[in-house]
PDB file of N, CA and C in Angstrom:
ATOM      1  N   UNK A   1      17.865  62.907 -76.792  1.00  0.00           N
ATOM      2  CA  UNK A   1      17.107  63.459 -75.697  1.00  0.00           C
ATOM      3  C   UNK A   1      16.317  62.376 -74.985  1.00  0.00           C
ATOM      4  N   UNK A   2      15.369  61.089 -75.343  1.00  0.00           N
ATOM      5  CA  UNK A   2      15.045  60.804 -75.018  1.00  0.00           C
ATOM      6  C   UNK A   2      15.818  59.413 -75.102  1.00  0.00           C
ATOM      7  N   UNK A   3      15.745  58.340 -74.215  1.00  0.00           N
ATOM      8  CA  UNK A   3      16.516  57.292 -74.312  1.00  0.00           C
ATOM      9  C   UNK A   3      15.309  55.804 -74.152  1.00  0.00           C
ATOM     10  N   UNK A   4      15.505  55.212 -75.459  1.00  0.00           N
ATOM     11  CA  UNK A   4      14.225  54.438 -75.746  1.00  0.00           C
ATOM     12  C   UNK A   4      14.771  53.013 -75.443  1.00  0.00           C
ATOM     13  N   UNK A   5      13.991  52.252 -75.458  1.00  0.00           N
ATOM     14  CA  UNK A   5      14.293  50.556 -74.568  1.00  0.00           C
ATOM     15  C   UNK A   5      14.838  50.049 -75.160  1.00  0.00           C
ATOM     16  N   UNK A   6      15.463  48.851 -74.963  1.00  0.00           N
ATOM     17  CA  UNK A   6      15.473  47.852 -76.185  1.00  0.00           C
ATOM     18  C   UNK A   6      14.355  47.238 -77.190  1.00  0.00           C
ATOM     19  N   UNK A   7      14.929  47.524 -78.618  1.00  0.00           N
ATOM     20  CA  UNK A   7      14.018  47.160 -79.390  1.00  0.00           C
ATOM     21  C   UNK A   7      13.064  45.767 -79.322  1.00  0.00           C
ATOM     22  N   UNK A   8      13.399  44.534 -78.670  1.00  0.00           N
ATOM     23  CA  UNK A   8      12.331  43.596 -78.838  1.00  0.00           C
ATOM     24  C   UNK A   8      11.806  43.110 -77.356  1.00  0.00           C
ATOM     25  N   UNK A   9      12.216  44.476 -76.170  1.00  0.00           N
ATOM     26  CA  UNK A   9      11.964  43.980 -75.039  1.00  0.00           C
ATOM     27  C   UNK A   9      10.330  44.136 -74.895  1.00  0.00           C
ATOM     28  N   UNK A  10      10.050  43.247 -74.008  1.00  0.00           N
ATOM     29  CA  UNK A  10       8.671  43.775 -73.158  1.00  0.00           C
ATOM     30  C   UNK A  10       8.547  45.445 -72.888  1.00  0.00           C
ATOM     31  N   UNK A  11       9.209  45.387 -72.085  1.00  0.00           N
ATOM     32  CA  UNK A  11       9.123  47.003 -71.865  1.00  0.00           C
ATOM     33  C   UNK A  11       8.932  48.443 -73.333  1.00  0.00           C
ATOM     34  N   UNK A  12       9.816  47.483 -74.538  1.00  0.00           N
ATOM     35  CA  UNK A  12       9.585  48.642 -75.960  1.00  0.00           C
ATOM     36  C   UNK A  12       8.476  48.660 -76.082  1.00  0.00           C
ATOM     37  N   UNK A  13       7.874  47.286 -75.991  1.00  0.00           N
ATOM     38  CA  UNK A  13       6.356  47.090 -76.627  1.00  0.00           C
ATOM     39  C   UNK A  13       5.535  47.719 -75.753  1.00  0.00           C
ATOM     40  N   UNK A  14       5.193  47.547 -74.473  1.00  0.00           N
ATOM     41  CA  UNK A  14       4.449  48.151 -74.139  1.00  0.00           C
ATOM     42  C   UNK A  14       4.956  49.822 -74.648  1.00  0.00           C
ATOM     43  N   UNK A  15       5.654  50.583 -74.104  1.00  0.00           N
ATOM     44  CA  UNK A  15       6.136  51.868 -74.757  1.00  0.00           C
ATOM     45  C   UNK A  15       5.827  52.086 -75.915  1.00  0.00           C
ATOM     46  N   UNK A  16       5.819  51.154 -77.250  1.00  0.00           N
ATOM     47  CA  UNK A  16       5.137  51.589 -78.666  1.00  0.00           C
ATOM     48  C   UNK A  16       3.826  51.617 -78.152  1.00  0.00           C
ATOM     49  N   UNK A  17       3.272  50.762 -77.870  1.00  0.00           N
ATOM     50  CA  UNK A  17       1.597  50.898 -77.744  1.00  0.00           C
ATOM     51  C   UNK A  17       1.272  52.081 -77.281  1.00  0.00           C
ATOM     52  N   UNK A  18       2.047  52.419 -75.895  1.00  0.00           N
ATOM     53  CA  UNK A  18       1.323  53.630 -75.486  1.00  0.00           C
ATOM     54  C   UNK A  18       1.503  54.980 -75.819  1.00  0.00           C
ATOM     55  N   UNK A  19       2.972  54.871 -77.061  1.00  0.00           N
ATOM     56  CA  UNK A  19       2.948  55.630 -77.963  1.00  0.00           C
ATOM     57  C   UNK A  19       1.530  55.741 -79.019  1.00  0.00           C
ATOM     58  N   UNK A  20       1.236  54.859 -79.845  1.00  0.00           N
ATOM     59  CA  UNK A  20      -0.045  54.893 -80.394  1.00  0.00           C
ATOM     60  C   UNK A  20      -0.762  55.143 -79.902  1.00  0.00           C
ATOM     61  N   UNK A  21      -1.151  54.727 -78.630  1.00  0.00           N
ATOM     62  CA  UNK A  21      -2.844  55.370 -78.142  1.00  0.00           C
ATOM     63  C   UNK A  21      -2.938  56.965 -77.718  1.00  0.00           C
ATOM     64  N   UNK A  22      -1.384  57.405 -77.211  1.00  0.00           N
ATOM     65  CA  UNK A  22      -1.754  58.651 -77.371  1.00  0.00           C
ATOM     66  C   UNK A  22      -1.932  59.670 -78.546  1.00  0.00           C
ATOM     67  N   UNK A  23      -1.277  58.875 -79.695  1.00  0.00           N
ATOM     68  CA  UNK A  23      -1.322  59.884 -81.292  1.00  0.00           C
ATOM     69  C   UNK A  23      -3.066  59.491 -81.464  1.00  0.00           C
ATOM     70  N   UNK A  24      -3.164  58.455 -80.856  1.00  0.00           N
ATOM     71  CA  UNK A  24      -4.990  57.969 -81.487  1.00  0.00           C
ATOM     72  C   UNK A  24      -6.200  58.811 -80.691  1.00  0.00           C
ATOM     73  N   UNK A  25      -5.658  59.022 -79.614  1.00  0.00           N
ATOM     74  CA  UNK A  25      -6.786  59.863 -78.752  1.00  0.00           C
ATOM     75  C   UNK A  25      -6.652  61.405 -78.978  1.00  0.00           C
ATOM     76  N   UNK A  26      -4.729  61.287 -79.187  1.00  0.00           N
ATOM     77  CA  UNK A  26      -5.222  62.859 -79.515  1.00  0.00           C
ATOM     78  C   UNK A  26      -5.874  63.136 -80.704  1.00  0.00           C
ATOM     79  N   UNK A  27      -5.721  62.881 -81.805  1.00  0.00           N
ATOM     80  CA  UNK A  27      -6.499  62.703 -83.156  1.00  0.00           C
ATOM     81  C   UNK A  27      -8.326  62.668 -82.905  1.00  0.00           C
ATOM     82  N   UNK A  28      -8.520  61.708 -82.014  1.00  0.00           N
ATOM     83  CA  UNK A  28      -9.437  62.128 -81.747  1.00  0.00           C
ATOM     84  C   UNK A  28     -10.279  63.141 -80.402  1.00  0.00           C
ATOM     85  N   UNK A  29      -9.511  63.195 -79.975  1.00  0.00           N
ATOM     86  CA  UNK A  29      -9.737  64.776 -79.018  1.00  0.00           C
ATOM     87  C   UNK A  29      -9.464  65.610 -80.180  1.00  0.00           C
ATOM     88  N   UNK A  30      -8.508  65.849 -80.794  1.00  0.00           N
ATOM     89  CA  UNK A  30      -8.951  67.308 -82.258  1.00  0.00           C
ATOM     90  C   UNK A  30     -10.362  67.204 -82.836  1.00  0.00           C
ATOM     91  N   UNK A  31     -10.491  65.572 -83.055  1.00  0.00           N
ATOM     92  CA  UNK A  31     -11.658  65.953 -83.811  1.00  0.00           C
ATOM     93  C   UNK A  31     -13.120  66.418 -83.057  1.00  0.00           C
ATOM     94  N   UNK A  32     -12.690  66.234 -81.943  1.00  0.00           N
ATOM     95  CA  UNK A  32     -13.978  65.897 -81.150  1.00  0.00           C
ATOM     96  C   UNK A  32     -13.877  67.743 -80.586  1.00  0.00           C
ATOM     97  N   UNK A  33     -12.932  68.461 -80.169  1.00  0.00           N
ATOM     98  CA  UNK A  33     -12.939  69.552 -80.305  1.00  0.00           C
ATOM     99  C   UNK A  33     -12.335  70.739 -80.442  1.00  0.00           C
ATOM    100  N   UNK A  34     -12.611  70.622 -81.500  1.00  0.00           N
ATOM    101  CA  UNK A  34     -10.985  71.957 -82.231  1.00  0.00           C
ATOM    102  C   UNK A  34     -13.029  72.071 -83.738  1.00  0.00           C
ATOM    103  N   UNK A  35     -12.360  73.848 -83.563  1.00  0.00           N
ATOM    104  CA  UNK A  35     -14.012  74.186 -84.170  1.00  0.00           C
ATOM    105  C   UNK A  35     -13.788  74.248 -85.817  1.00  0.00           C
ATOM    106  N   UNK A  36     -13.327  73.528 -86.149  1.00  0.00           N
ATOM    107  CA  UNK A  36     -12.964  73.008 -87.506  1.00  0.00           C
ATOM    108  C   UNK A  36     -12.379  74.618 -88.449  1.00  0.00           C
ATOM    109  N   UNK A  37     -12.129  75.630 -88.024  1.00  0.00           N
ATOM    110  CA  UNK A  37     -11.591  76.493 -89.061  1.00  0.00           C
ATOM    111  C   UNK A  37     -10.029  76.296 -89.530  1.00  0.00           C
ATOM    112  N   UNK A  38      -9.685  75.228 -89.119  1.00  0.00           N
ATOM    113  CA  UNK A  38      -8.587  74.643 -89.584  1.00  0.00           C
ATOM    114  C   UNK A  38      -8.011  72.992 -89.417  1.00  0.00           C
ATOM    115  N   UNK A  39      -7.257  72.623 -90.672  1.00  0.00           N
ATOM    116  CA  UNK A  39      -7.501  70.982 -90.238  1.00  0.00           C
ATOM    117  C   UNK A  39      -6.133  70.932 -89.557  1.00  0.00           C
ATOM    118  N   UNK A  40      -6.517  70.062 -88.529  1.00  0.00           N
ATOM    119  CA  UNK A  40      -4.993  69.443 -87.529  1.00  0.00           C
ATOM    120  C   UNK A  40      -4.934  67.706 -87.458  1.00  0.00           C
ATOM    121  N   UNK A  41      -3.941  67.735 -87.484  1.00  0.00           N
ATOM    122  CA  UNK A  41      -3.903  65.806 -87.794  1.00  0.00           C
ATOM    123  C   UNK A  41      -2.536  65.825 -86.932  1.00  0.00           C
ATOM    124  N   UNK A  42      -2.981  64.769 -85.795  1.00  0.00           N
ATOM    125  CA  UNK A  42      -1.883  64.068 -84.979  1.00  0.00           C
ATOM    126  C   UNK A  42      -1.669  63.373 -86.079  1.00  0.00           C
ATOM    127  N   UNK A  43      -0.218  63.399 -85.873  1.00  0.00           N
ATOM    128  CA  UNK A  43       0.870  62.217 -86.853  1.00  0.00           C
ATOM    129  C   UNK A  43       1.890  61.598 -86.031  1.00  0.00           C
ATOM    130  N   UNK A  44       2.038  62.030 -84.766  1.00  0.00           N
ATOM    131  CA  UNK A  44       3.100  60.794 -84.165  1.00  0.00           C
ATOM    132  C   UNK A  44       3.118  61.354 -82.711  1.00  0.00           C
ATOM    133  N   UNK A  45       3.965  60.635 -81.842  1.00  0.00           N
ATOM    134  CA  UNK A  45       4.194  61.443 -80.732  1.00  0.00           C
ATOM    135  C   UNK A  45       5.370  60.404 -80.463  1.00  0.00           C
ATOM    136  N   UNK A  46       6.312  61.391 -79.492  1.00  0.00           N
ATOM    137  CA  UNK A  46       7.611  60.761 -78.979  1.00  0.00           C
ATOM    138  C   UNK A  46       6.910  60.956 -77.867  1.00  0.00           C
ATOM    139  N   UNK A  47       7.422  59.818 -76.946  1.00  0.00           N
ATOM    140  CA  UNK A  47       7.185  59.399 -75.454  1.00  0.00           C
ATOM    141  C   UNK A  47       8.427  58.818 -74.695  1.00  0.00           C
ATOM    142  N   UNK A  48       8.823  59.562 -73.869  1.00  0.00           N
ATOM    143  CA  UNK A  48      10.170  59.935 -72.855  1.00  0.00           C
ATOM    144  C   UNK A  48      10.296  58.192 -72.103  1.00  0.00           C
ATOM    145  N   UNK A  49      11.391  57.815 -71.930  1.00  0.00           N
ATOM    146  CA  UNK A  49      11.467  56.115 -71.968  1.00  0.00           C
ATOM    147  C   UNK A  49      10.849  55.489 -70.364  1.00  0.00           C
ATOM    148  N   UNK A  50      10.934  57.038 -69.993  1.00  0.00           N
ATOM    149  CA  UNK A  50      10.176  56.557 -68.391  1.00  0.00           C
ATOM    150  C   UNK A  50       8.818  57.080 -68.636  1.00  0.00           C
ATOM    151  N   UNK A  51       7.844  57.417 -69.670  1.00  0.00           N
ATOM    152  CA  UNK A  51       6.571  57.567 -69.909  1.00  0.00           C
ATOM    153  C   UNK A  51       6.363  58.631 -69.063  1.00  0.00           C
ATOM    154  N   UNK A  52       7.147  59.712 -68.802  1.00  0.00           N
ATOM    155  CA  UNK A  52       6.370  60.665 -68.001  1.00  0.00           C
ATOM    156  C   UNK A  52       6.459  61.966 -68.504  1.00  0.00           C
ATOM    157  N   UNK A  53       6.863  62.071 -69.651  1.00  0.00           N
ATOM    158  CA  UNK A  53       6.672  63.151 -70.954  1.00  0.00           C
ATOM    159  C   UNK A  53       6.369  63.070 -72.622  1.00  0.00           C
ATOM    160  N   UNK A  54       5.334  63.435 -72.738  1.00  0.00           N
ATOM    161  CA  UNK A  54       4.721  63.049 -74.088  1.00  0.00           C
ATOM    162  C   UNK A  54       4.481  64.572 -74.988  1.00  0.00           C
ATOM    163  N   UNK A  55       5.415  63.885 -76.571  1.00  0.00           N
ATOM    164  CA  UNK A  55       5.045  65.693 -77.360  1.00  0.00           C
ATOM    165  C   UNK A  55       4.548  64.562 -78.591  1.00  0.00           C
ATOM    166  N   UNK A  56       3.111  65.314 -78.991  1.00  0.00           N
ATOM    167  CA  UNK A  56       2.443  64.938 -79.909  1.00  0.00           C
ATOM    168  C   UNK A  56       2.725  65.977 -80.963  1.00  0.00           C
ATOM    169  N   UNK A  57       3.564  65.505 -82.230  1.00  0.00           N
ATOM    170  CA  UNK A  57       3.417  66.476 -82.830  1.00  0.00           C
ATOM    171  C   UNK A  57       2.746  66.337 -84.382  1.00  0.00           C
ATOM    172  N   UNK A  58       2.059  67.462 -84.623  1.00  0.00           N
ATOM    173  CA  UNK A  58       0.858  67.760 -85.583  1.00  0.00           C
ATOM    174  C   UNK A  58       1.190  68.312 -86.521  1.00  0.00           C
ATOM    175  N   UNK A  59       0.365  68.517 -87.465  1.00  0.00           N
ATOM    176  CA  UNK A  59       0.600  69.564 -88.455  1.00  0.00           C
ATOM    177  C   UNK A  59      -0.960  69.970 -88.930  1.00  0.00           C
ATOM    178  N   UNK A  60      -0.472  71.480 -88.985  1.00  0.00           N
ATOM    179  CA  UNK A  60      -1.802  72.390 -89.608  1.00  0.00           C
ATOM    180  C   UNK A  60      -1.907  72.878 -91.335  1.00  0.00           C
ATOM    181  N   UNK A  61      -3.094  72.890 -91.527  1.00  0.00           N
ATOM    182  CA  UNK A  61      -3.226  73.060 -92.971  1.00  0.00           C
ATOM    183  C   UNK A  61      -4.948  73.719 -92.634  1.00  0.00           C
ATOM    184  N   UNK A  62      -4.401  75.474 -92.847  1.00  0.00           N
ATOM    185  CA  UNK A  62      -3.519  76.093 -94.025  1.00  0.00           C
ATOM    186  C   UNK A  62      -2.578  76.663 -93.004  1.00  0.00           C
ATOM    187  N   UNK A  63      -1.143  76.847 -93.118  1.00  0.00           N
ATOM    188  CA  UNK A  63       0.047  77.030 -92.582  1.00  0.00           C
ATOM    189  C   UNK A  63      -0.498  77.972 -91.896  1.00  0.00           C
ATOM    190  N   UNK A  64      -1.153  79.466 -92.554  1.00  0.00           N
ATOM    191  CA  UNK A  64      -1.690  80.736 -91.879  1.00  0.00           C
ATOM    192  C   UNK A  64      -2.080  80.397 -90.288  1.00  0.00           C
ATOM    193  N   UNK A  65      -2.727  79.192 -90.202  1.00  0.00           N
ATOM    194  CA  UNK A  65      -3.267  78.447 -88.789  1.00  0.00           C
ATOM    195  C   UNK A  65      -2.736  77.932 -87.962  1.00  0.00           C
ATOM    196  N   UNK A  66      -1.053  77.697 -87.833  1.00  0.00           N
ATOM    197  CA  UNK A  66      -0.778  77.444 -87.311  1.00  0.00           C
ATOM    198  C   UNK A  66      -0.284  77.414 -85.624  1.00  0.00           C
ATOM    199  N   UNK A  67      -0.440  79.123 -85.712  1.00  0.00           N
ATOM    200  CA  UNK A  67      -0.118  79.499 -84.284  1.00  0.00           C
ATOM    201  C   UNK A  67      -1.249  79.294 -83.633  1.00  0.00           C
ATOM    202  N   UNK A  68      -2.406  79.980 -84.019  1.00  0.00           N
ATOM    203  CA  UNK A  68      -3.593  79.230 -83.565  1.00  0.00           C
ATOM    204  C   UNK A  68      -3.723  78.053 -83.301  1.00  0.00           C
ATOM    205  N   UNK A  69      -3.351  77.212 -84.244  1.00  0.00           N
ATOM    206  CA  UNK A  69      -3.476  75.694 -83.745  1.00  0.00           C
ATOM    207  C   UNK A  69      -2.930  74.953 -82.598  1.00  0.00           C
ATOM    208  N   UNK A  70      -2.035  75.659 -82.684  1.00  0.00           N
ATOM    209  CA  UNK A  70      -1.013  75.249 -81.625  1.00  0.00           C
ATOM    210  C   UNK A  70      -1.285  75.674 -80.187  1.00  0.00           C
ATOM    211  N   UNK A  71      -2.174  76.921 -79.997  1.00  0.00           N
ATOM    212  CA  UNK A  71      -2.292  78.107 -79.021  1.00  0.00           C
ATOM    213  C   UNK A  71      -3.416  77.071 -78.441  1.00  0.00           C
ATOM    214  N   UNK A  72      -4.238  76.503 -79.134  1.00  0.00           N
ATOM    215  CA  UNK A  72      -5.566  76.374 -78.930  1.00  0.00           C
ATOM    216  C   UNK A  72      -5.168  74.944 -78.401  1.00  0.00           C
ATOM    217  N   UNK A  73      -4.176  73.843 -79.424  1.00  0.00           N
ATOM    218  CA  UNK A  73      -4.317  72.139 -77.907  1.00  0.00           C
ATOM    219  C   UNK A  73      -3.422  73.108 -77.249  1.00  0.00           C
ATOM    220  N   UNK A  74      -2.016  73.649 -76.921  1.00  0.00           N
ATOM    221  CA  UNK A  74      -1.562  73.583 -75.353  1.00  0.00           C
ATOM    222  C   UNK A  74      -2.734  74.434 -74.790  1.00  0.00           C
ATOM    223  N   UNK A  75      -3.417  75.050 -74.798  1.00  0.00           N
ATOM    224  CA  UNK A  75      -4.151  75.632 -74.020  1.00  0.00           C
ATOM    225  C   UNK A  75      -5.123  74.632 -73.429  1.00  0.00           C
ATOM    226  N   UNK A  76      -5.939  73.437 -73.985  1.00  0.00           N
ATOM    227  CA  UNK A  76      -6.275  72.499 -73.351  1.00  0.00           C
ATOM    228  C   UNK A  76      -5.562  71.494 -73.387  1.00  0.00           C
ATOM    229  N   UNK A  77      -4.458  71.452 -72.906  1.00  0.00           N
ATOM    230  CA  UNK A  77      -3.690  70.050 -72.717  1.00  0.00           C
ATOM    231  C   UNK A  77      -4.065  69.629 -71.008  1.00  0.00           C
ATOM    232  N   UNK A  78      -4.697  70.270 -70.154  1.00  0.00           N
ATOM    233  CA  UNK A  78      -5.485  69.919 -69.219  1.00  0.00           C
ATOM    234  C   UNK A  78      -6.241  69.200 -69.674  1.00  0.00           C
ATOM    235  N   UNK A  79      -7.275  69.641 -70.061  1.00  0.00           N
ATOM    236  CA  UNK A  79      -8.968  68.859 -70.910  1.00  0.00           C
ATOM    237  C   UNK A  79      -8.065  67.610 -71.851  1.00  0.00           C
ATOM    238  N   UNK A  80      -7.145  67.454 -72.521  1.00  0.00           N
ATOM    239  CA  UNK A  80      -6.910  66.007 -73.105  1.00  0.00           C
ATOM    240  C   UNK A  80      -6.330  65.220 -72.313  1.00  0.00           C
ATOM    241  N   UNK A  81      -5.313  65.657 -70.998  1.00  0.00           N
ATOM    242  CA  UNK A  81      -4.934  64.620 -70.192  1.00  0.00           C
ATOM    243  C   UNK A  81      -6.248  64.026 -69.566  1.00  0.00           C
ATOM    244  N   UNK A  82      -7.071  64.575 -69.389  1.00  0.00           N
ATOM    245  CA  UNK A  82      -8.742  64.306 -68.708  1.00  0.00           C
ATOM    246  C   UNK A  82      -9.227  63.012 -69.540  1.00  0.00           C
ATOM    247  N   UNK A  83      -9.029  63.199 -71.075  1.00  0.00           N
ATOM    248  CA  UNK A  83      -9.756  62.596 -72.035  1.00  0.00           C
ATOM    249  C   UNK A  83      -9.006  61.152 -72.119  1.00  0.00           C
ATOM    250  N   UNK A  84      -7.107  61.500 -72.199  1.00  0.00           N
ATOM    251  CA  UNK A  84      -6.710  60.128 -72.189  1.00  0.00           C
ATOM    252  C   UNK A  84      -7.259  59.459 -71.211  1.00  0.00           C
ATOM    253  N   UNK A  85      -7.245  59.892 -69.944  1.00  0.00           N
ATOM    254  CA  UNK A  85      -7.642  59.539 -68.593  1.00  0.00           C
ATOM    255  C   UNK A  85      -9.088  58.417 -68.506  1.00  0.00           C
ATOM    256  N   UNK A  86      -9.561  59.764 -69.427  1.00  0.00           N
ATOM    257  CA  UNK A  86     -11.623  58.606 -69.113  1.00  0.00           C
ATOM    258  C   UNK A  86     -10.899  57.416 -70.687  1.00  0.00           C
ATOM    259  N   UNK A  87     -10.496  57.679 -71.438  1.00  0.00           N
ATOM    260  CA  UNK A  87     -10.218  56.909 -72.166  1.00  0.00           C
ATOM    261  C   UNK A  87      -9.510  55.905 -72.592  1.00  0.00           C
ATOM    262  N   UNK A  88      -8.642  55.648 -71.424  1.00  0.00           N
ATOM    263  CA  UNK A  88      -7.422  54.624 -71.959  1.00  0.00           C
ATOM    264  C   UNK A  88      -7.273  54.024 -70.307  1.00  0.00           C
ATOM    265  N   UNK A  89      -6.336  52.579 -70.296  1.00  0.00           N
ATOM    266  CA  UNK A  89      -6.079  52.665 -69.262  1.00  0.00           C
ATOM    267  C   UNK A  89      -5.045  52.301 -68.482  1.00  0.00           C
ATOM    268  N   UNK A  90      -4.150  53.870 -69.068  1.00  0.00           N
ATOM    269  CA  UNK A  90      -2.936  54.159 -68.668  1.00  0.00           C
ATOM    270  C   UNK A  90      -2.797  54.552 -67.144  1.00  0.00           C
ATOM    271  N   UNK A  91      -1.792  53.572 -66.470  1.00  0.00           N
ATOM    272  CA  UNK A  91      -1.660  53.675 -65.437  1.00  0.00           C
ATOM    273  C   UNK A  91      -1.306  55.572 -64.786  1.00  0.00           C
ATOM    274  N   UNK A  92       0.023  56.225 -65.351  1.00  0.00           N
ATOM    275  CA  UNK A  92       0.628  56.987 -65.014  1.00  0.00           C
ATOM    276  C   UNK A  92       0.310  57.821 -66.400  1.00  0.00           C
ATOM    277  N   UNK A  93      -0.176  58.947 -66.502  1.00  0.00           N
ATOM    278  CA  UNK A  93      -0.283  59.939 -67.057  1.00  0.00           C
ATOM    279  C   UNK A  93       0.741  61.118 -67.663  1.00  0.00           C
ATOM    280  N   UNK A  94       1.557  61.433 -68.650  1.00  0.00           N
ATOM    281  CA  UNK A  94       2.228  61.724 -69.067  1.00  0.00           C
ATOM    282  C   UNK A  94       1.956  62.959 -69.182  1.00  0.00           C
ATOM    283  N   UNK A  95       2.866  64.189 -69.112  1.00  0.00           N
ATOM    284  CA  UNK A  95       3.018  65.402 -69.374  1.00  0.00           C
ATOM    285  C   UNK A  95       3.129  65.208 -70.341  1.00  0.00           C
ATOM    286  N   UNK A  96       1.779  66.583 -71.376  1.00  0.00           N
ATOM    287  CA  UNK A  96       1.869  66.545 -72.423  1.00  0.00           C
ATOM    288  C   UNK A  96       1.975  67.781 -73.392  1.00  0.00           C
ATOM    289  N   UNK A  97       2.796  67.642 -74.303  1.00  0.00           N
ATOM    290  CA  UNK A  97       2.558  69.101 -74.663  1.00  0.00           C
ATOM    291  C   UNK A  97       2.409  68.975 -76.554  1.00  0.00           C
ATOM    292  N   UNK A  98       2.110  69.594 -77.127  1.00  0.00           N
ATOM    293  CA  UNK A  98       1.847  69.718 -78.656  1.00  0.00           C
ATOM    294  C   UNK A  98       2.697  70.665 -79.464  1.00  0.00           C
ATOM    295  N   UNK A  99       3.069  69.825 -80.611  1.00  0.00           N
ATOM    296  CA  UNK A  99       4.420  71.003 -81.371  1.00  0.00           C
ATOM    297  C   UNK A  99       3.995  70.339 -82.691  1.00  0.00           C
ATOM    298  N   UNK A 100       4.495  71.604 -83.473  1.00  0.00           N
ATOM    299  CA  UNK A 100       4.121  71.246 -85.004  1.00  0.00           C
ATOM    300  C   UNK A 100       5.264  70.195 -85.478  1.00  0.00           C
ATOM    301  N   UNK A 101       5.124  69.402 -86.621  1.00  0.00           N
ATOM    302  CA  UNK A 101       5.797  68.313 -86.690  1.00  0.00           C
ATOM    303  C   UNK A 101       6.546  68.969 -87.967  1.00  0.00           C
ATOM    304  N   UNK A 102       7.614  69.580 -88.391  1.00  0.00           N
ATOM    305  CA  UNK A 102       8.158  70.160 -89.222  1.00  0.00           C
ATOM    306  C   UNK A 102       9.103  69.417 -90.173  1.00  0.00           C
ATOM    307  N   UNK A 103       8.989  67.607 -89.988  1.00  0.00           N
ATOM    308  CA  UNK A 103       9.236  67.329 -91.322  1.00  0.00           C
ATOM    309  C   UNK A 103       8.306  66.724 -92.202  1.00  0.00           C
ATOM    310  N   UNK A 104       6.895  66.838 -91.758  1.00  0.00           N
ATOM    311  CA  UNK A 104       6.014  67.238 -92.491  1.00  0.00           C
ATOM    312  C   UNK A 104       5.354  68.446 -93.581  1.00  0.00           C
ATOM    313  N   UNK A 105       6.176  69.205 -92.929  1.00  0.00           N
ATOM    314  CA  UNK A 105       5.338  70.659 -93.211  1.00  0.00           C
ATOM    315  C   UNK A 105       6.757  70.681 -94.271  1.00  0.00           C
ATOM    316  N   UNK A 106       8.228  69.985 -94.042  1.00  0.00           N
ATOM    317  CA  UNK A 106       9.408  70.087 -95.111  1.00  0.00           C
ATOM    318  C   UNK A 106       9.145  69.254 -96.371  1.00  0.00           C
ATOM    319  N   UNK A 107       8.316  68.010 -95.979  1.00  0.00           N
ATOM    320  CA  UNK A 107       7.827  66.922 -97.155  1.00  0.00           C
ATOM    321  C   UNK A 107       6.784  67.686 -98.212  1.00  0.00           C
ATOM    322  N   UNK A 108       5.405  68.527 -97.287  1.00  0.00           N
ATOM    323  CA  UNK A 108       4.681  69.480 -98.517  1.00  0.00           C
ATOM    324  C   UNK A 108       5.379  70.364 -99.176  1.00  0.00           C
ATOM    325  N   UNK A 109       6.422  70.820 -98.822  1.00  0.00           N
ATOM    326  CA  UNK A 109       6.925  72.083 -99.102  1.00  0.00           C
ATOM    327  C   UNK A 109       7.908  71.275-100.464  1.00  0.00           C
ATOM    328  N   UNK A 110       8.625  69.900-100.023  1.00  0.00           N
ATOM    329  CA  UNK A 110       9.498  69.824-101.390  1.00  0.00           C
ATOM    330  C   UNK A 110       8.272  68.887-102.549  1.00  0.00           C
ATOM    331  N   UNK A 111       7.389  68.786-102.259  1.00  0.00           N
ATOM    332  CA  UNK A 111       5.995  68.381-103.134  1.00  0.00           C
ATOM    333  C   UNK A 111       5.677  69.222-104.051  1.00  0.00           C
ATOM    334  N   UNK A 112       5.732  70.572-103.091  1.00  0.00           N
ATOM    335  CA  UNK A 112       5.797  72.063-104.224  1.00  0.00           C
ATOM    336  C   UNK A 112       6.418  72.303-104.868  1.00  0.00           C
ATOM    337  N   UNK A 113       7.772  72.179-104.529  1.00  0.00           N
ATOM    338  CA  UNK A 113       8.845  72.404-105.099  1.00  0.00           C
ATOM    339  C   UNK A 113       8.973  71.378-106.782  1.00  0.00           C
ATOM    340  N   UNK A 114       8.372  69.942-106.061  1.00  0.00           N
ATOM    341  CA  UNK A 114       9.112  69.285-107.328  1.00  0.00           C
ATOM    342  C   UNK A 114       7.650  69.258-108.139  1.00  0.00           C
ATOM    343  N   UNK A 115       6.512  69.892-108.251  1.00  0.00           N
ATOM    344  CA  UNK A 115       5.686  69.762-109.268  1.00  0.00           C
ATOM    345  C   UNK A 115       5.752  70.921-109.933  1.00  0.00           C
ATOM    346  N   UNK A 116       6.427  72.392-109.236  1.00  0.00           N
ATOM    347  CA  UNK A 116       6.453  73.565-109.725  1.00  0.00           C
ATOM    348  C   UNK A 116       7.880  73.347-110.777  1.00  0.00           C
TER     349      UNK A 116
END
């Protein structure tokens, strides 16, 4: 789906970086406001090779939270493009949207599996 640069060009590197700063701001936009009845942790984000679509995806704990979690960043994914905005200084601003990261949520699940 997405078609990524060459691995040791100028162009990848910048593209990893601005991969990281958006898993780093969103991480901290959760923390800064999401009303703690559930924990959410950015863990990565794919970023589209022309930087103009970004999915950060998360995972919630306790699972029960998840739709909520999810309901609650796309619902301000306005207010965090704002935040990358005052915060970084990314030229072009990426459509962004938030999805649970489900081979995370497959890694706890065989954790269970192999201590049970």
């Amino acid at each position: 789906m997405y078609d990524v640069p060459d691995k040791h060009s100028r162009e990848q590197r910048h593209h990893d970086r601005e991969t990281e700063l958006i898993t780093h701001l969103a991480a901290d936009f959760i923390a800064r406001h999401s009303n703690n009845t559930s924990l959410i942790t950015a863990l990565r984000t794919v970023l589209s090779s022309r930087g103009d679509y970004a999915t950060v995806f998360v995972s919630v704990f306790p699972d029960t939270m998840t739709k909520t979690a999810l309901e609650f960043l796309n619902r301000n994914v306005g207010e965090f493009r704002e935040y990358v905005k005052a915060n970084s200084r990314m030229r072009d601003l990426p459509r962004v949207e938030f999805a649970l990261d489900y081979g995370e949520e497959n890694r706890r699940r065989l954790d269970e599996l192999s201590k049970g």
